[in-house]
C-alpha atoms as a PDB file:
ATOM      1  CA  UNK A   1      39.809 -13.808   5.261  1.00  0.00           C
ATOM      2  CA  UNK A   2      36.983 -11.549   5.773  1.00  0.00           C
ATOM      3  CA  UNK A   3      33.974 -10.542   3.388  1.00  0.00           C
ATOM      4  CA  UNK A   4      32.955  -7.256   3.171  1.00  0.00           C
ATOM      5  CA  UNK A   5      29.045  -6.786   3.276  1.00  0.00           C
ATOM      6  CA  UNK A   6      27.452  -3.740   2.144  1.00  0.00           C
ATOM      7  CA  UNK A   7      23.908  -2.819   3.943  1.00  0.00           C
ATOM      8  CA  UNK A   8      22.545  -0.089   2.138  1.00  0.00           C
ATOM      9  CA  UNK A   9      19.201   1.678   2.346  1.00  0.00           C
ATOM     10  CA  UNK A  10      18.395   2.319  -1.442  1.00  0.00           C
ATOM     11  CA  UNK A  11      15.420   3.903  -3.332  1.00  0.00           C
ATOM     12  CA  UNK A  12      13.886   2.507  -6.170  1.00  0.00           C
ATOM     13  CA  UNK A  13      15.926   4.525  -8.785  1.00  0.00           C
ATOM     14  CA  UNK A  14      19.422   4.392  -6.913  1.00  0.00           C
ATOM     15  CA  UNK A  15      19.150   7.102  -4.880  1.00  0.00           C
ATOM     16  CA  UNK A  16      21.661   5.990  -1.207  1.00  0.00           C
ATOM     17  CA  UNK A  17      21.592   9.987   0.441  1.00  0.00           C
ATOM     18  CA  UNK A  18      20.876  10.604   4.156  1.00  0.00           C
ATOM     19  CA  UNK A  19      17.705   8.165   4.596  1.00  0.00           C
ATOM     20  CA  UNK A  20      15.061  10.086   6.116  1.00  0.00           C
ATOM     21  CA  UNK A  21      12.699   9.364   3.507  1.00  0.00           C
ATOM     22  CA  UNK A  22      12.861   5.802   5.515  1.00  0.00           C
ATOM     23  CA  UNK A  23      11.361   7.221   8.446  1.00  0.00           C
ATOM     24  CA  UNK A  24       7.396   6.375   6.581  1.00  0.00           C
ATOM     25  CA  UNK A  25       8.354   3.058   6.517  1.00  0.00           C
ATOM     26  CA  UNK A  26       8.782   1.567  10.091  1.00  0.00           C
ATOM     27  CA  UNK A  27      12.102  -0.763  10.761  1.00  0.00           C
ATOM     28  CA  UNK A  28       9.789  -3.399  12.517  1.00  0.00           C
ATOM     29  CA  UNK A  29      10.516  -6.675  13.817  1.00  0.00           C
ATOM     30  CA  UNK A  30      11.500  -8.542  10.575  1.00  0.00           C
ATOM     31  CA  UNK A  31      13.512  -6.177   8.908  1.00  0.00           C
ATOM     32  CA  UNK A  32      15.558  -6.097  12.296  1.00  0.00           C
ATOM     33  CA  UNK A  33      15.840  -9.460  12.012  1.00  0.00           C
ATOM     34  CA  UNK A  34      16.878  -9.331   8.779  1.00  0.00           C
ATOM     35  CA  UNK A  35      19.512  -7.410   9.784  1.00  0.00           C
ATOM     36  CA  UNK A  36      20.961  -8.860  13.099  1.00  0.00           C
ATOM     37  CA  UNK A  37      21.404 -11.693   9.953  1.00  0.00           C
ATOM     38  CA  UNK A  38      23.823  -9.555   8.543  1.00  0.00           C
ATOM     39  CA  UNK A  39      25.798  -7.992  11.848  1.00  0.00           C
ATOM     40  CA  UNK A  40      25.880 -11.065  13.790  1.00  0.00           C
ATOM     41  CA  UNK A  41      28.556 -12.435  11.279  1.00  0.00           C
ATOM     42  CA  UNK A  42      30.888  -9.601  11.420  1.00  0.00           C
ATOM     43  CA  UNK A  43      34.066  -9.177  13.855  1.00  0.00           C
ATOM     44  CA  UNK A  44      34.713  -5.452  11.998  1.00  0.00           C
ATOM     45  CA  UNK A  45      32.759  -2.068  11.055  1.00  0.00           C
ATOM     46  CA  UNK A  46      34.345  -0.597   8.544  1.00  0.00           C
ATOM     47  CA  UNK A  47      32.859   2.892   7.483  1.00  0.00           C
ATOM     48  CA  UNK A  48      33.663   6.172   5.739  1.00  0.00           C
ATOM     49  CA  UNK A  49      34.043   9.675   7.640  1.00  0.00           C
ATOM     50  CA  UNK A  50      30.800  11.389   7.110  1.00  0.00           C
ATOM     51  CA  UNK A  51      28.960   7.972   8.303  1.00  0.00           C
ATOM     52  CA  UNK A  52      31.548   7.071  11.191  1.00  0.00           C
ATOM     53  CA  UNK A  53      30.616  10.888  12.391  1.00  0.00           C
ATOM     54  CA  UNK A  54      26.878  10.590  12.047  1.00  0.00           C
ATOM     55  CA  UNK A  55      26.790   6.958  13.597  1.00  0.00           C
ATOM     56  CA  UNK A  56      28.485   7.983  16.680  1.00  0.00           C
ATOM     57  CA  UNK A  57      26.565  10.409  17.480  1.00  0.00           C
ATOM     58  CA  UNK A  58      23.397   8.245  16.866  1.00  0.00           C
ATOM     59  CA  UNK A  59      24.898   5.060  18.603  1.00  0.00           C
ATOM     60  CA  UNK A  60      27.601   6.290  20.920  1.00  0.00           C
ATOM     61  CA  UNK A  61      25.201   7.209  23.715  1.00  0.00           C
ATOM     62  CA  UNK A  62      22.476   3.930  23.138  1.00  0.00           C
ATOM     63  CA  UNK A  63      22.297   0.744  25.283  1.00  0.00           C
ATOM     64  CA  UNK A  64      20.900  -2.256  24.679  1.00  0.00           C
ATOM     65  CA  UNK A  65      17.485  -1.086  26.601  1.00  0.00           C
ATOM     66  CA  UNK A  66      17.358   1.613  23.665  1.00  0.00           C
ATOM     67  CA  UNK A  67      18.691  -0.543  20.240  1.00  0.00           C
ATOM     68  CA  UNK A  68      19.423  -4.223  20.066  1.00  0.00           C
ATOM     69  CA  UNK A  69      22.056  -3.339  17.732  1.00  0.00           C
ATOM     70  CA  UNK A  70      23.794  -0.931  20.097  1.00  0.00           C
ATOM     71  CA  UNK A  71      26.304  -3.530  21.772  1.00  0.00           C
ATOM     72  CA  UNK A  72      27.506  -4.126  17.907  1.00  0.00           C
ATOM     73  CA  UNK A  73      28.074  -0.836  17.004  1.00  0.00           C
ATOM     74  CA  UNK A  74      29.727   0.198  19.977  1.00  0.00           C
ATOM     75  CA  UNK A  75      31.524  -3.201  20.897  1.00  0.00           C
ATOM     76  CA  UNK A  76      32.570  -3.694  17.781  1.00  0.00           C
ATOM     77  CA  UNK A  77      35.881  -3.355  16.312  1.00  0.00           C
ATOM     78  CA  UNK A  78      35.397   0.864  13.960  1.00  0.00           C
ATOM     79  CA  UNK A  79      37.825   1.496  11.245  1.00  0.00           C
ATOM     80  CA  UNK A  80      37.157   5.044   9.339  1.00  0.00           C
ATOM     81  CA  UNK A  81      38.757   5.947   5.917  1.00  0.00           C
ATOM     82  CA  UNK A  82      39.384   9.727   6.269  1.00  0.00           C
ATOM     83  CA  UNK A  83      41.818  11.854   4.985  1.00  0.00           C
ATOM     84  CA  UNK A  84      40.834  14.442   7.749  1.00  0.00           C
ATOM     85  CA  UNK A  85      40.342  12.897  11.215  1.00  0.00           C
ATOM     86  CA  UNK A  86      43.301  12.080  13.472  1.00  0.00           C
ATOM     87  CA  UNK A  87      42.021  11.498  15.922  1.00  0.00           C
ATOM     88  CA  UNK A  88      38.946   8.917  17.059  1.00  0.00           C
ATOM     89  CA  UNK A  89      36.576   9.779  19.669  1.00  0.00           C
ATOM     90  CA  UNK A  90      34.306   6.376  19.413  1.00  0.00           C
ATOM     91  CA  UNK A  91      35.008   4.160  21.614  1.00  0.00           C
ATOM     92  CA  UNK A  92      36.901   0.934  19.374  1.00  0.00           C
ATOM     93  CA  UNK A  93      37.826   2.887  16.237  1.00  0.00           C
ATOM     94  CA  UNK A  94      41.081   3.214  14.636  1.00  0.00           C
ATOM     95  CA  UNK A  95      41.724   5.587  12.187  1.00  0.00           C
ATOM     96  CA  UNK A  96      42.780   3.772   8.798  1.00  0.00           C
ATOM     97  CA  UNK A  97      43.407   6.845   6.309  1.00  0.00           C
ATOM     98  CA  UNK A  98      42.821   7.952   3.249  1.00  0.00           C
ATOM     99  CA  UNK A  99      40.857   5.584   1.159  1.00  0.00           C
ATOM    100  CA  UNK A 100      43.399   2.659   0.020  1.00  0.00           C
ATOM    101  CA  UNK A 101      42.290  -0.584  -1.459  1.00  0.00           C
ATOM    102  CA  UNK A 102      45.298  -2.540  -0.338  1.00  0.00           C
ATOM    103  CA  UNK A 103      44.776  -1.525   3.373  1.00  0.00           C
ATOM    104  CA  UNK A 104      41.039  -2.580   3.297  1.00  0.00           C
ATOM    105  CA  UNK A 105      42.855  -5.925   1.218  1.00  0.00           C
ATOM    106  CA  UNK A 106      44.826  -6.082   4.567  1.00  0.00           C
ATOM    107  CA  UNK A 107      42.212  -5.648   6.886  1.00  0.00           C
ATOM    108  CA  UNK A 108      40.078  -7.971   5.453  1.00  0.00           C
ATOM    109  CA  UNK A 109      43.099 -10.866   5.929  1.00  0.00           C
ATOM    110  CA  UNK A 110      43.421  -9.203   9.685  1.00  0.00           C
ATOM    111  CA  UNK A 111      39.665  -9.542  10.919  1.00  0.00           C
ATOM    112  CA  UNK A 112      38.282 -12.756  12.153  1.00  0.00           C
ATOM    113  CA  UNK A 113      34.723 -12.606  11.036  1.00  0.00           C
ATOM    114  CA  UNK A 114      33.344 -10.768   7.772  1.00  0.00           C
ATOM    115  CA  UNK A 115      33.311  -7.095   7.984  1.00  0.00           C
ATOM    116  CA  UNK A 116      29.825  -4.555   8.018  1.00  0.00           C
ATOM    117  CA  UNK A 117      29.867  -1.603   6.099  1.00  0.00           C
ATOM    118  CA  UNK A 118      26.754   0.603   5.897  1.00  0.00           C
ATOM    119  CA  UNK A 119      26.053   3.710   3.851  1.00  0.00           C
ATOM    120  CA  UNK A 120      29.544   5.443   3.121  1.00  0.00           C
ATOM    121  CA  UNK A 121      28.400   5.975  -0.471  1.00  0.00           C
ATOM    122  CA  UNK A 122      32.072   7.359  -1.487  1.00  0.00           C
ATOM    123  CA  UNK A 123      33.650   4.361   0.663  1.00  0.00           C
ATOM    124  CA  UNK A 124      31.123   1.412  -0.843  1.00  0.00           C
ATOM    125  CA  UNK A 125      31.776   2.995  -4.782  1.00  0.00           C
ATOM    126  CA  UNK A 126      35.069   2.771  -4.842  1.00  0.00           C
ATOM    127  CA  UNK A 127      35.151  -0.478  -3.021  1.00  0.00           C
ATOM    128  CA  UNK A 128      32.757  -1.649  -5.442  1.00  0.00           C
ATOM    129  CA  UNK A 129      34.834  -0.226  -8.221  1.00  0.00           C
ATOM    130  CA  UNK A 130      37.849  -2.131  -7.014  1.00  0.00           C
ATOM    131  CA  UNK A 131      36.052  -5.450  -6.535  1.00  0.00           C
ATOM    132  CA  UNK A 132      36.621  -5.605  -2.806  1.00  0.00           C
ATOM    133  CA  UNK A 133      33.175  -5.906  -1.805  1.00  0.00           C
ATOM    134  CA  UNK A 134      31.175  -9.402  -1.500  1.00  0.00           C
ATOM    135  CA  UNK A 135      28.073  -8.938  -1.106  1.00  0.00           C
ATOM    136  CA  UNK A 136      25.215  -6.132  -1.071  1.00  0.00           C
ATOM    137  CA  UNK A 137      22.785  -6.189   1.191  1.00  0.00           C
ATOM    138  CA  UNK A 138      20.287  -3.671  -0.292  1.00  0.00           C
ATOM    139  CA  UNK A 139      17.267  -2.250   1.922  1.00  0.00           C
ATOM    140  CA  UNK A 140      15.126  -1.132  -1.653  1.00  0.00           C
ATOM    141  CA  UNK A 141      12.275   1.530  -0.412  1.00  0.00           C
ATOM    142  CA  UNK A 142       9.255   1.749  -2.498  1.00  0.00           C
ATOM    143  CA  UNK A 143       9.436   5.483  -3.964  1.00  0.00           C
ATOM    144  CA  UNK A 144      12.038   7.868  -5.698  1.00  0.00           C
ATOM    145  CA  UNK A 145      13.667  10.508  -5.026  1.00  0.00           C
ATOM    146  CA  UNK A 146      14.791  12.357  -7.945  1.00  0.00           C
ATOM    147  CA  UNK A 147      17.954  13.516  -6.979  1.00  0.00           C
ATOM    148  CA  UNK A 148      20.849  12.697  -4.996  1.00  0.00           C
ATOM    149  CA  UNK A 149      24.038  10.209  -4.950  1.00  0.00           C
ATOM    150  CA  UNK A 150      23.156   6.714  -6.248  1.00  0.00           C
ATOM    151  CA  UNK A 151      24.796   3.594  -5.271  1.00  0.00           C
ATOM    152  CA  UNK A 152      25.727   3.257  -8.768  1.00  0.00           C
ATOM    153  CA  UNK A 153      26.635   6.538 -10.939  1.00  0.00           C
ATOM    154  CA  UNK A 154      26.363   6.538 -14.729  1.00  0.00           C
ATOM    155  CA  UNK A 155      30.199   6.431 -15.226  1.00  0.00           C
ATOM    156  CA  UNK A 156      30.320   2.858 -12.585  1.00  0.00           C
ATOM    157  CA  UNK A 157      31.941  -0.174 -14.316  1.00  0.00           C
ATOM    158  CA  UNK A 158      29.723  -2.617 -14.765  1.00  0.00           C
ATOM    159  CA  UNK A 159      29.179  -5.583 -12.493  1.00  0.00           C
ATOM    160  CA  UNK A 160      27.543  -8.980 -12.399  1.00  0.00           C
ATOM    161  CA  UNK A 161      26.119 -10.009  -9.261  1.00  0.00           C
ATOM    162  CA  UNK A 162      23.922 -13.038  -8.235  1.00  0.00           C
ATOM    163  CA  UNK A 163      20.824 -13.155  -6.186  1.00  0.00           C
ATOM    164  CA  UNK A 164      21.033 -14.991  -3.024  1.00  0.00           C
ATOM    165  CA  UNK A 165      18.154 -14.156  -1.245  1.00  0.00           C
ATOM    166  CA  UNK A 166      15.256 -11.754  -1.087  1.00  0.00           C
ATOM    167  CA  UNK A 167      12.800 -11.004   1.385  1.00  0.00           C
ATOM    168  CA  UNK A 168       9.296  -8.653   1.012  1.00  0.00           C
ATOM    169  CA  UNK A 169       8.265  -6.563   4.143  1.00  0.00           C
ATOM    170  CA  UNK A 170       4.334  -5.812   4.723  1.00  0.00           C
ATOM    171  CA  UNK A 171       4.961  -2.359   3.971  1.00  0.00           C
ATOM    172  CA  UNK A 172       6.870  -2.753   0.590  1.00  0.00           C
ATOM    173  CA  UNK A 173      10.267  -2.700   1.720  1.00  0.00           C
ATOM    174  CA  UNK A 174      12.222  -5.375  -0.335  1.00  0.00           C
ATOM    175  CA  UNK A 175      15.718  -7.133   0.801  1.00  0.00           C
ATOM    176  CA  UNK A 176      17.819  -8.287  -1.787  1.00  0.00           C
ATOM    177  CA  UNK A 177      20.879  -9.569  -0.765  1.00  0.00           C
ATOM    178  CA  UNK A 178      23.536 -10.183  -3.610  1.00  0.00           C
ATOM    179  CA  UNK A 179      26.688 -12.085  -4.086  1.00  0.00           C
ATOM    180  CA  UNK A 180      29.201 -10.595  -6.355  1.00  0.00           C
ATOM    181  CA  UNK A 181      31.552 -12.248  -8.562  1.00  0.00           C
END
């Protein structure tokens, strides 16, 4: 059976929306690292509609001479929850419906390896809210924003989750990687 690991990009007071404010902050040599870590133990991308759509048209065209991580998000194994796509037009992705916590319980028992799930802030809160995530792998960025969807809204159940690791980047950027239980 499968884990599901969460890699988010997260500000300092919750805020998960379209990361752009990442782009002062250079994804250098160690925080790729950091996160080959995570990818390189997962047989499955599993991803929400809004994501699925943005990532292909940021990794569907990239080789390996462009990205490192292009051969895993193309190569890889896609499953979207959507309630409005039919149809995939990524290479490797099947269409898994609506959001439904016993088909991602299914898919989990169905992949061999753990399974990557990245942003999908609709996709990772319920998950979260129905316990079917194993670990976070938060990205934290050293500034606010204010406004915008948060990994974890005011109305979220609570949760307990352990520290596993945590790594500092020269230019603030922390990863915290947490087990939850």
């Amino acid at each position: 059976m499968g884990a599901i690991l969460v890699h988010e990009f997260i500000t300092a007071d919750g805020v998960i929306d379209n990361p752009t404010w990442s782009f002062d902050y250079e994804f250098d040599d160690a925080m790729n690292d950091t996160l080959t870590s995570i990818t390189k133990r997962c047989g499955a991308i599993l991803l929400g509609r809004t994501t699925w759509q943005h990532f292909e048209k940021g990794w569907s065209k990239r080789t390996d001479a462009d990205d490192p991580h292009s051969s895993f998000f193309n190569d890889t194994p896609k499953y979207v929850v959507t309630g409005t796509l039919d149809t995939p037009t990524w290479r490797n992705s099947t269409i898994l419906g609506p959001y439904d916590p016993d088909a991602i319980r299914q898919l989990k028992n169905r992949v061999d390896g753990d399974i990557y799930t990245s942003a999908s802030g609709t996709l990772v809160r319920a998950m979260l809210a129905d316990g079917l995530v194993d670990e976070l792998n938060l990205f934290l960025y050293p500034l606010t924003r204010g406004q915008g969807p948060r990994l974890f809204p005011a109305d979220a159940r609570p949760l307990k989750m352990r520290l596993e690791s945590h790594r500092a980047f020269d230019h603030g950027v922390v990863h915290l990687k947490y087990r939850l239980s």
